[in-house]
Protein backbone atom coordinates (compact mmCIF):
# COMPACT_ATOMS: atom_id res chain seq x y z
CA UNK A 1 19.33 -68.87 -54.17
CA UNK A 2 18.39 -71.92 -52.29
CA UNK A 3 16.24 -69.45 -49.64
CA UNK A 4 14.26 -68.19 -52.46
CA UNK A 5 13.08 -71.53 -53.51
CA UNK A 6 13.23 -73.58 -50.41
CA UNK A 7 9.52 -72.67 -49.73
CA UNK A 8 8.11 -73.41 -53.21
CA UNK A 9 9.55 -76.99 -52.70
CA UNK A 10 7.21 -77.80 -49.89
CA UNK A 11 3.90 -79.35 -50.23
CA UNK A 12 0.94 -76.84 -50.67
CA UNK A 13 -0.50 -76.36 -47.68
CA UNK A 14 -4.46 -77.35 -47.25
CA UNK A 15 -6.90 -74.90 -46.59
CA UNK A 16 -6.68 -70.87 -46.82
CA UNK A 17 -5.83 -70.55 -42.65
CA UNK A 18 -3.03 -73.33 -42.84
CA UNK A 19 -1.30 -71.59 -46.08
CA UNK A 20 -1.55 -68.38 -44.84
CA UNK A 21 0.12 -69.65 -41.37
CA UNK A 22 2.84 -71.11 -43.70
CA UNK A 23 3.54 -67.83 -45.41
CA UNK A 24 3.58 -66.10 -42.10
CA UNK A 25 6.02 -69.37 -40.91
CA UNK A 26 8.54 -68.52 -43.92
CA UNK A 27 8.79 -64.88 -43.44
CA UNK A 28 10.04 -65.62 -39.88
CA UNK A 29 12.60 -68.46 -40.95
CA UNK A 30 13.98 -65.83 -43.52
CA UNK A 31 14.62 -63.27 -40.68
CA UNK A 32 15.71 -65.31 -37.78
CA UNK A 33 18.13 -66.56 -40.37
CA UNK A 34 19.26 -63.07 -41.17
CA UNK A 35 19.48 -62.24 -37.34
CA UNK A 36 21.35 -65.33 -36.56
CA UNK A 37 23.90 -64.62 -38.97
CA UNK A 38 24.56 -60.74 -37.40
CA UNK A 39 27.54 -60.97 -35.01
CA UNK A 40 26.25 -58.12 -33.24
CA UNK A 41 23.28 -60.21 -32.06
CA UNK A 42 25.10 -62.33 -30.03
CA UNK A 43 27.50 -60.02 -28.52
CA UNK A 44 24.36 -57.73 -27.24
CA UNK A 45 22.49 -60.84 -25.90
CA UNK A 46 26.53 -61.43 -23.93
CA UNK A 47 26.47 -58.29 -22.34
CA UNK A 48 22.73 -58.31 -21.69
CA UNK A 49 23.56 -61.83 -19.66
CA UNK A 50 26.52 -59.86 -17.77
CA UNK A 51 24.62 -56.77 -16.94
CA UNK A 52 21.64 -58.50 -15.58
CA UNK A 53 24.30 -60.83 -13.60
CA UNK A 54 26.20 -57.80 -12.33
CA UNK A 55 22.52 -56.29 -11.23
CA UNK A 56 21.46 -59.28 -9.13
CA UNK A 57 25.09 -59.43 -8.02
CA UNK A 58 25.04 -55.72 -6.45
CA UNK A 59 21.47 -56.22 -5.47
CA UNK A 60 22.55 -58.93 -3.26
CA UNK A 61 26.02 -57.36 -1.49
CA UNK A 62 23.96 -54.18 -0.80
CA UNK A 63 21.28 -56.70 0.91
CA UNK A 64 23.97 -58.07 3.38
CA UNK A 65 25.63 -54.45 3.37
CA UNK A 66 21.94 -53.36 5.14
CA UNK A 67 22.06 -56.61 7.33
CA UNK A 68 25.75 -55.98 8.96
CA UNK A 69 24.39 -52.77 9.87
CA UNK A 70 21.51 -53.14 11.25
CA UNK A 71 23.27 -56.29 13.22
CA UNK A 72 26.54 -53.71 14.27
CA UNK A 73 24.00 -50.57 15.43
CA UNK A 74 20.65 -51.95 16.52
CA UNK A 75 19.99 -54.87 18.99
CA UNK A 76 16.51 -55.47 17.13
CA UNK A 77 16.65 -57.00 13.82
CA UNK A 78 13.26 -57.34 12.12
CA UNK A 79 12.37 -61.00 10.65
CA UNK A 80 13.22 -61.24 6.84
CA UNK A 81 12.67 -64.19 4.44
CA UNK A 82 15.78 -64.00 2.36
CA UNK A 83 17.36 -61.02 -0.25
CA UNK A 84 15.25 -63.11 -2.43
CA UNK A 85 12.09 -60.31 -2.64
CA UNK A 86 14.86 -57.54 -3.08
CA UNK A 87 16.69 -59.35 -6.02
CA UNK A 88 13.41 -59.98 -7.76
CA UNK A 89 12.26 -56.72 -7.23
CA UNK A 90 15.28 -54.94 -8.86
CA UNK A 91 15.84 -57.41 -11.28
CA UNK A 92 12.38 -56.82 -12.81
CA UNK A 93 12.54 -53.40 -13.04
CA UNK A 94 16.11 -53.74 -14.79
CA UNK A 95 14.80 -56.24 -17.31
CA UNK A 96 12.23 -54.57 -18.21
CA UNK A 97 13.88 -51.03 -18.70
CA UNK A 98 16.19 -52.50 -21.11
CA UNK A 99 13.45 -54.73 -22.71
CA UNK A 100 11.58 -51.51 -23.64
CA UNK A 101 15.03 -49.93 -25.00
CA UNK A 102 15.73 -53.20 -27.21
CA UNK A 103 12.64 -54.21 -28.33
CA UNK A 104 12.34 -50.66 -30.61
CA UNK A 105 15.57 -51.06 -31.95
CA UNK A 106 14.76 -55.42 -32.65
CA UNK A 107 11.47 -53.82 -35.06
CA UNK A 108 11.65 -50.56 -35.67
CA UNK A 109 13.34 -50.95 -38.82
CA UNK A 110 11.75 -54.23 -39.42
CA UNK A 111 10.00 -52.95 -42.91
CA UNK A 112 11.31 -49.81 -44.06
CA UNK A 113 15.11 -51.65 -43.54
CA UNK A 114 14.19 -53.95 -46.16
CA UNK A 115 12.82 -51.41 -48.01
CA UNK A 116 15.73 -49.56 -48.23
CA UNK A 117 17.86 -52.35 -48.78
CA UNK A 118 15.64 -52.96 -52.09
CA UNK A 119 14.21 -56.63 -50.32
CA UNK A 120 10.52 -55.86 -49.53
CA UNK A 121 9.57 -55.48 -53.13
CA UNK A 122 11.03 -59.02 -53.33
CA UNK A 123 8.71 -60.07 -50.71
CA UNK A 124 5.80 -57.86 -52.38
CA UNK A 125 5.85 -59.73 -56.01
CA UNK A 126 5.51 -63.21 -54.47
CA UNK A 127 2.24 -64.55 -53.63
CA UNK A 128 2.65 -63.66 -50.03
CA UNK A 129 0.40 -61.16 -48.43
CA UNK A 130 0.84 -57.72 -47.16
CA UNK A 131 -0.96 -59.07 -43.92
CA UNK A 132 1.96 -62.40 -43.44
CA UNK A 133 4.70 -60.11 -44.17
CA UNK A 134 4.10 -58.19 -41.58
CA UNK A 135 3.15 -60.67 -38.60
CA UNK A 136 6.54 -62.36 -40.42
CA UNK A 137 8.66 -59.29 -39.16
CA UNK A 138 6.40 -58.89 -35.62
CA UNK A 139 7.38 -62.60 -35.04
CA UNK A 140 10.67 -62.50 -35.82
CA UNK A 141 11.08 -59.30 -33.95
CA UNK A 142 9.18 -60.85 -31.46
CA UNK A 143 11.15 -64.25 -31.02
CA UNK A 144 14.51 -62.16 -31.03
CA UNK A 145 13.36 -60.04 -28.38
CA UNK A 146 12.39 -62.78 -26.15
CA UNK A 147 15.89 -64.62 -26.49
CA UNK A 148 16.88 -61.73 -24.56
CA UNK A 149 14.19 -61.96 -21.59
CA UNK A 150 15.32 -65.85 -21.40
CA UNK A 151 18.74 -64.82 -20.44
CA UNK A 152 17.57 -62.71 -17.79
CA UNK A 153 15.02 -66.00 -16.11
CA UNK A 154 17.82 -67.35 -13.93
CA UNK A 155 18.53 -64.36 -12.35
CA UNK A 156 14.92 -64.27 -11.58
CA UNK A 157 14.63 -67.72 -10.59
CA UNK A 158 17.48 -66.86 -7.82
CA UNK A 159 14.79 -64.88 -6.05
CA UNK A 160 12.97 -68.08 -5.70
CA UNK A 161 16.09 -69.77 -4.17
CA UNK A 162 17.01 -67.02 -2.14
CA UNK A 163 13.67 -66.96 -0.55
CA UNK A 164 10.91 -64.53 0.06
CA UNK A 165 9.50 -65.41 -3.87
CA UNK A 166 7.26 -68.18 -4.89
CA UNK A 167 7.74 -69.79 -8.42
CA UNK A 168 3.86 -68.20 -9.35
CA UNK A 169 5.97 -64.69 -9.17
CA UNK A 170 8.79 -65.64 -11.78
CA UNK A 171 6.12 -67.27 -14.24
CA UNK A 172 3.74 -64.31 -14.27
CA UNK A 173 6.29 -61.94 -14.14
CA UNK A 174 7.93 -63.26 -17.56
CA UNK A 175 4.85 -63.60 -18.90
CA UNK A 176 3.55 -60.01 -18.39
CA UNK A 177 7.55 -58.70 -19.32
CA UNK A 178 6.98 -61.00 -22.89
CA UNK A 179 3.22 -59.46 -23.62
CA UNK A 180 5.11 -55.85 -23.31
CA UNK A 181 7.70 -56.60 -25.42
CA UNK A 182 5.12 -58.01 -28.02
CA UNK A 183 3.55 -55.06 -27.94
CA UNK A 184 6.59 -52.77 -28.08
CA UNK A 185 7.50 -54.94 -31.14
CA UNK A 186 4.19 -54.70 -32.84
CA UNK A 187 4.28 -51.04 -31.75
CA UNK A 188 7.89 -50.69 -33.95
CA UNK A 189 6.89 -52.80 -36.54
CA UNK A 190 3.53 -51.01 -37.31
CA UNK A 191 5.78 -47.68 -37.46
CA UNK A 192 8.29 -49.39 -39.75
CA UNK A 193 5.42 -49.63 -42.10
CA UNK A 194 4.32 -46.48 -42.28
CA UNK A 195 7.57 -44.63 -41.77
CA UNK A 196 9.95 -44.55 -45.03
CA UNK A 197 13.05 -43.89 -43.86
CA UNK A 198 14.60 -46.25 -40.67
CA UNK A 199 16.04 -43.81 -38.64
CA UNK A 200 12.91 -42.08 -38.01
CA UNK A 201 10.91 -44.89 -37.79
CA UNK A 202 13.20 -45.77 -34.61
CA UNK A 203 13.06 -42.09 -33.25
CA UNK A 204 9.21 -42.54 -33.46
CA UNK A 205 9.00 -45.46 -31.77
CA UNK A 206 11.41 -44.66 -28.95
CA UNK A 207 9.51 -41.57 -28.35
CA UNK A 208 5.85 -43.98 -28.33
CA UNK A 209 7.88 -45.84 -25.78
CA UNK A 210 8.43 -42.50 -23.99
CA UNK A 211 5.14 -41.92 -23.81
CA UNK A 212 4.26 -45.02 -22.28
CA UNK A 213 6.35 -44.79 -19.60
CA UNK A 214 6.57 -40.54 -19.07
CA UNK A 215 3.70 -39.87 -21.11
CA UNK A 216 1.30 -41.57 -18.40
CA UNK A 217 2.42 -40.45 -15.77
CA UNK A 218 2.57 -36.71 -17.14
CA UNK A 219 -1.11 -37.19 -17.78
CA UNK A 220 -1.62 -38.80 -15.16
CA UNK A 221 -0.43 -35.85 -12.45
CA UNK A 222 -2.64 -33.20 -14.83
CA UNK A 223 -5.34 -35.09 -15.13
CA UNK A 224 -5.49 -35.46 -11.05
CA UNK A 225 -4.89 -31.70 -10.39
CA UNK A 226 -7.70 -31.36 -12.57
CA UNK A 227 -9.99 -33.60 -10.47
CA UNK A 228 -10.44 -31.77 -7.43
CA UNK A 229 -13.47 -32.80 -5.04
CA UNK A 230 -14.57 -33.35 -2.06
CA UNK A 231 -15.12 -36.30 0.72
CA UNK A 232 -16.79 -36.73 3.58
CA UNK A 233 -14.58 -37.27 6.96
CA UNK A 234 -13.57 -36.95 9.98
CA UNK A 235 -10.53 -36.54 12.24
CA UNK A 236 -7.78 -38.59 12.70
CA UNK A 237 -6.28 -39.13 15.60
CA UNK A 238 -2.79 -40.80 15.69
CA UNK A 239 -1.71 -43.36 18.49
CA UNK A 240 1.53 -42.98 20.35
CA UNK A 241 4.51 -44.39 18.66
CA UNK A 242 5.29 -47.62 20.97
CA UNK A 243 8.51 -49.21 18.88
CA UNK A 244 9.44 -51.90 21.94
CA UNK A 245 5.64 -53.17 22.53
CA UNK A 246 5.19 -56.42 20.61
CA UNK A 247 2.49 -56.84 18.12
CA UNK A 248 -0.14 -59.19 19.29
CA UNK A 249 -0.82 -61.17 16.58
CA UNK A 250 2.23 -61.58 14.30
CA UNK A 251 0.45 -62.52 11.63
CA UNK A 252 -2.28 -59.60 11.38
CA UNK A 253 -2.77 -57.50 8.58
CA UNK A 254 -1.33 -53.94 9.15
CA UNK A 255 -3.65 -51.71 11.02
CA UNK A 256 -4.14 -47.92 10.32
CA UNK A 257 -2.30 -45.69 12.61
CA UNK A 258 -5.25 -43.67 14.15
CA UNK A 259 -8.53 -43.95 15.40
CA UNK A 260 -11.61 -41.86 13.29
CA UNK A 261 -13.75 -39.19 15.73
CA UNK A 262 -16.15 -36.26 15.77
CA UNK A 263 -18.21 -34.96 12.86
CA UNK A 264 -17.87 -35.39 9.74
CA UNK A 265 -17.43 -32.67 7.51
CA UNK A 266 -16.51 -32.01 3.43
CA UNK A 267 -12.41 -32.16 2.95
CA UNK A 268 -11.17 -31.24 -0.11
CA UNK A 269 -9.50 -34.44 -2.07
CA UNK A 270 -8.30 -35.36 -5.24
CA UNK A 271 -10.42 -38.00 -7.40
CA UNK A 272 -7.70 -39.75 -8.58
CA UNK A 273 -10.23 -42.68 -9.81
CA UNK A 274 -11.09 -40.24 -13.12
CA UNK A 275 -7.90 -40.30 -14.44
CA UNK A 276 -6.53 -43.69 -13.04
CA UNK A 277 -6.80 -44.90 -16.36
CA UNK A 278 -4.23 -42.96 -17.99
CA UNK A 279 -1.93 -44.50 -15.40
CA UNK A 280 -3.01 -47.63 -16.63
CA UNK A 281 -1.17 -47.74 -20.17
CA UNK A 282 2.07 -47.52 -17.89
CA UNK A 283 4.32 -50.72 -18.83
CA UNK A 284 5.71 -50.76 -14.97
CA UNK A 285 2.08 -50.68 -13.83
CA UNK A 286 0.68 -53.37 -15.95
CA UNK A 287 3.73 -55.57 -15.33
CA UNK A 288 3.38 -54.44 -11.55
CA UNK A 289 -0.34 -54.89 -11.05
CA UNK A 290 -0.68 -58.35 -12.36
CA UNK A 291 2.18 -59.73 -9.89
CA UNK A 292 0.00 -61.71 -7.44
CA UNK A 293 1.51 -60.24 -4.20
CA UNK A 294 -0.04 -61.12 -0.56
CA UNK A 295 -1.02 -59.15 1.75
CA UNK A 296 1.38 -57.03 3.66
CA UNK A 297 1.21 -58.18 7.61
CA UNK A 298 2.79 -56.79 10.90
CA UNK A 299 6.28 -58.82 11.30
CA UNK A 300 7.49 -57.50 14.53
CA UNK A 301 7.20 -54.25 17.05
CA UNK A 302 6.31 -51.58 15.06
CA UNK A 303 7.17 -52.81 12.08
CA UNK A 304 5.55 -54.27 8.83
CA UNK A 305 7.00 -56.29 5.97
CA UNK A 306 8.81 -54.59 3.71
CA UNK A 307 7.59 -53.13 0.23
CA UNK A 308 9.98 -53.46 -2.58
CA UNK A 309 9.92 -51.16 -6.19
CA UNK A 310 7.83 -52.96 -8.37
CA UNK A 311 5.45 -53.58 -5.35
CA UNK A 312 5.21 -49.99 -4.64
CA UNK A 313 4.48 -49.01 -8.17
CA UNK A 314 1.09 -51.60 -7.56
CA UNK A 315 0.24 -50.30 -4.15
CA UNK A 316 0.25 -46.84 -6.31
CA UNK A 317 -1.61 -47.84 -8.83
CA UNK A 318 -4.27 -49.78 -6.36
CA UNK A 319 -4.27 -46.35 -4.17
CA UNK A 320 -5.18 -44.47 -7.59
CA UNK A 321 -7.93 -46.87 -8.11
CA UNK A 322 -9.47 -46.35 -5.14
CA UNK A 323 -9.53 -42.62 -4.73
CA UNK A 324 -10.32 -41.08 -1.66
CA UNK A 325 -12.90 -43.17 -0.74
CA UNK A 326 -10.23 -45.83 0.31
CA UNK A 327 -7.24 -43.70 0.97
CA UNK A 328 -8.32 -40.61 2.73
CA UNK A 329 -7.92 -41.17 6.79
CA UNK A 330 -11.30 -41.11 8.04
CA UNK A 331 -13.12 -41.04 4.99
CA UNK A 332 -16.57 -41.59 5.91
CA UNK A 333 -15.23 -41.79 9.42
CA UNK A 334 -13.77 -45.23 8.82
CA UNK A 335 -10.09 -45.61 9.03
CA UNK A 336 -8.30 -47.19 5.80
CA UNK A 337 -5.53 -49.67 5.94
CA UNK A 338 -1.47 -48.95 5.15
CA UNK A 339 -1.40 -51.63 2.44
CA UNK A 340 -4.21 -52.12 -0.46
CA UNK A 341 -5.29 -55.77 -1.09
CA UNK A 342 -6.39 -55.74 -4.86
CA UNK A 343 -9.57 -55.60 -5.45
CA UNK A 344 -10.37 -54.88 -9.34
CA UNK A 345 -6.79 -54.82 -10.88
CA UNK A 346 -5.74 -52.49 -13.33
CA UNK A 347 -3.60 -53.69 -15.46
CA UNK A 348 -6.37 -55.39 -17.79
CA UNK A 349 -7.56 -52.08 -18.39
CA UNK A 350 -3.94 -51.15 -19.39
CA UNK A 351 -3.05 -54.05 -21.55
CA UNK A 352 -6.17 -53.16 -23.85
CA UNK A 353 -5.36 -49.82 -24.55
CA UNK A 354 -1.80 -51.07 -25.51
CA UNK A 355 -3.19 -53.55 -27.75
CA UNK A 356 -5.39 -51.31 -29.17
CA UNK A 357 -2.42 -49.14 -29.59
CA UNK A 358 -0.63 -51.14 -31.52
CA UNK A 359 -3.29 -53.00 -33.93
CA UNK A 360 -4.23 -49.40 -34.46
CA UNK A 361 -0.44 -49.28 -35.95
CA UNK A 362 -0.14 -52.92 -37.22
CA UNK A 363 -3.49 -51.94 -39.17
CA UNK A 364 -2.07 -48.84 -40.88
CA UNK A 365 0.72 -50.71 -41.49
CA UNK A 366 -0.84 -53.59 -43.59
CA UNK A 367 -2.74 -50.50 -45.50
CA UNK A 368 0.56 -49.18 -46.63
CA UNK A 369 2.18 -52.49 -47.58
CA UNK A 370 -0.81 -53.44 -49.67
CA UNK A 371 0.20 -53.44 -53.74
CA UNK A 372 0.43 -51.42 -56.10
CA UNK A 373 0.96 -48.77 -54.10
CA UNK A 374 -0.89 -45.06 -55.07
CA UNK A 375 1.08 -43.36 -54.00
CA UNK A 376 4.92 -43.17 -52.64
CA UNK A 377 6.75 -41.15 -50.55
CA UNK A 378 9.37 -38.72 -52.38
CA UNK A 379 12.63 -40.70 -52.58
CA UNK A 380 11.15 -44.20 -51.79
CA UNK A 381 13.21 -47.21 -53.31
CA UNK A 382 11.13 -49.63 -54.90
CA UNK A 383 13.76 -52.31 -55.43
């Protein structure tokens, strides 16, 4: 009784922006209260602590596993900074696999939970708005989701100690892994709304998830075998593999393989720059393309630095961008490098269609919450 009439107690709020904020402010109190109290919360945020722990833990042993053997078998062992790059490259990816599995199941049943519980039409008949009870529940969802990506910064930060990592890499990193799960959350939320029944409000949203991830790239590899073309090149021809000759400068960028000759002539290539875009709503690629990595350079005799997961997935995405223009050897009879230094990045163009995604859901989902409702859904509970 006391949470009911805690917030008419208060002081009213000045000014339509700073009551509305207040309304929105209560409606998370209410539910991080409710979450807080759930025993289940706390033993899934445990085990999300242990599994990322037992991640970094195996990332590292299989790090020295590589490192004995290359010492026992090979009298050439290539310069390395540290298992630092490797932890934070794995670790990533984990975190943000299993942030995309929790987040739908923190807000997908957000609304239509209450609903069925008989609580929204509490909410509905106070003089809060359709619009602050539903950035309430993205909040809350929001904040509860984010506990989880806080237990998983240390093992991030050990990349940094470990070496190979600069601090720049942890903050962006959690800060493009906490704009995903905000929009996963909004994403679930938005569905809640609309959806009347919980369990297939979850289903929907795992499967929008689904098609994030799989959807893209799907569309992605049909879109490209639909873009066939042309370029202009010539032909490659490959240098000699010389593994024990030392690289001059040790600092260079890498250097293409093969030297460009003769005429050139129309080679059939796919235009992977019309349909980069649908790779672009990828989570991994958004998270991936905003990292800030450096350069790849040569770091011994024949050998370059190495490329870990989540830095792969960007070179991908950058080599998608560019097309054959600026990954076809000899295109144009120039010779194109091994590694791609970013020149426009992709993943703004990714983040915006998410957003637009979800306000496209959080939209229809204020529509249905408005009162008095039209028009229900056979077997909807009212209170």
């Amino acid at each position: 009784m006391s949470q009911l009439t805690e917030p008419t107690q208060r002081p009213p709020a000045s000014g339509f922006g700073a009551s509305y904020l207040a309304g929105i402010r209560d409606v998370v109190v209410l539910e991080i209260k409710q979450r807080l109290r759930s025993r289940g919360w706390y033993i899934m945020l445990a085990i999300w602590f242990i599994l990322t722990g037992l991640v970094t833990w195996l990332t590292w042993a299989s790090w020295n596993a590589q490192r004995e053997a290359q010492r026992a078998y090979s009298n050439f062992l290539p310069p390395d900074s540290g298992p630092g790059s490797m932890i934070f490259e794995v670790v990533l990816a984990f975190v943000l696999l299993f942030a995309l599995l929790v987040a739908p199941a923190l807000s997908a049943n957000a609304v239509n939970g209450d609903r069925a519980g008989g609580t929204l039409a509490i909410l509905q008949v106070t003089l809060l708005r359709p619009g602050q009870i539903l950035w309430g529940k993205f909040f809350a969802a929001w904040a509860a989701a984010l506990a989880f990506l806080i237990a998983s910064t240390p093992f991030l930060v050990i990349g940094v100690a470990l070496g190979g990592m600069t601090p720049g890499h942890v903050i962006v990193a959690m800060l493009m892994l906490a704009v995903e799960v905000g929009v996963v959350c909004a994403i679930g939320v938005g569905i809640s709304a609309l959806a009347g029944r919980p369990l297939f409000s979850i289903v929907v949203t795992y499967l929008a998830v689904a098609g994030l991830v799989f959807g893209s790239l799907i569309a992605f590899g049909l879109g490209a075998g639909l873009s066939q073309g042309t370029i202009m090149a010539n032909q490659a021809q490959y240098r000699n593999y010389e593994p024990l000759l030392p690289v001059p400068d040790q600092t260079a960028p890498q250097e293409p393989e093969y030297t460009c000759s003769g005429l050139l002539r129309a080679q059939p290539a796919v235009r992977t720059e019309r349909v980069a875009w649908m790779l672009a709503m990828n989570p991994y690629v958004v998270v991936a393309d905003a990292i800030p990595y450096t350069v790849r350079v040569n770091s011994g005799p024949g050998m370059s630095s190495p490329v870990g997961a989540i830095e792969s997935i960007s070179q991908g995405a950058r080599y998608a961008m560019a097309g054959p223009e600026g990954t076809y050897p000899c295109a144009n009879g120039e010779a194109k490098p091994q590694y791609l230094a970013q020149s426009t990045p992709l993943w703004p163009l990714g983040l915006g269609l998410q957003l637009l995604l979800a306000g496209l859901l959080m939209w229809l989902g204020w529509r249905s919450l408005r009162t008095p409702a039209h028009r229900l859904a056979r077997g909807t509970r009212i209170a």
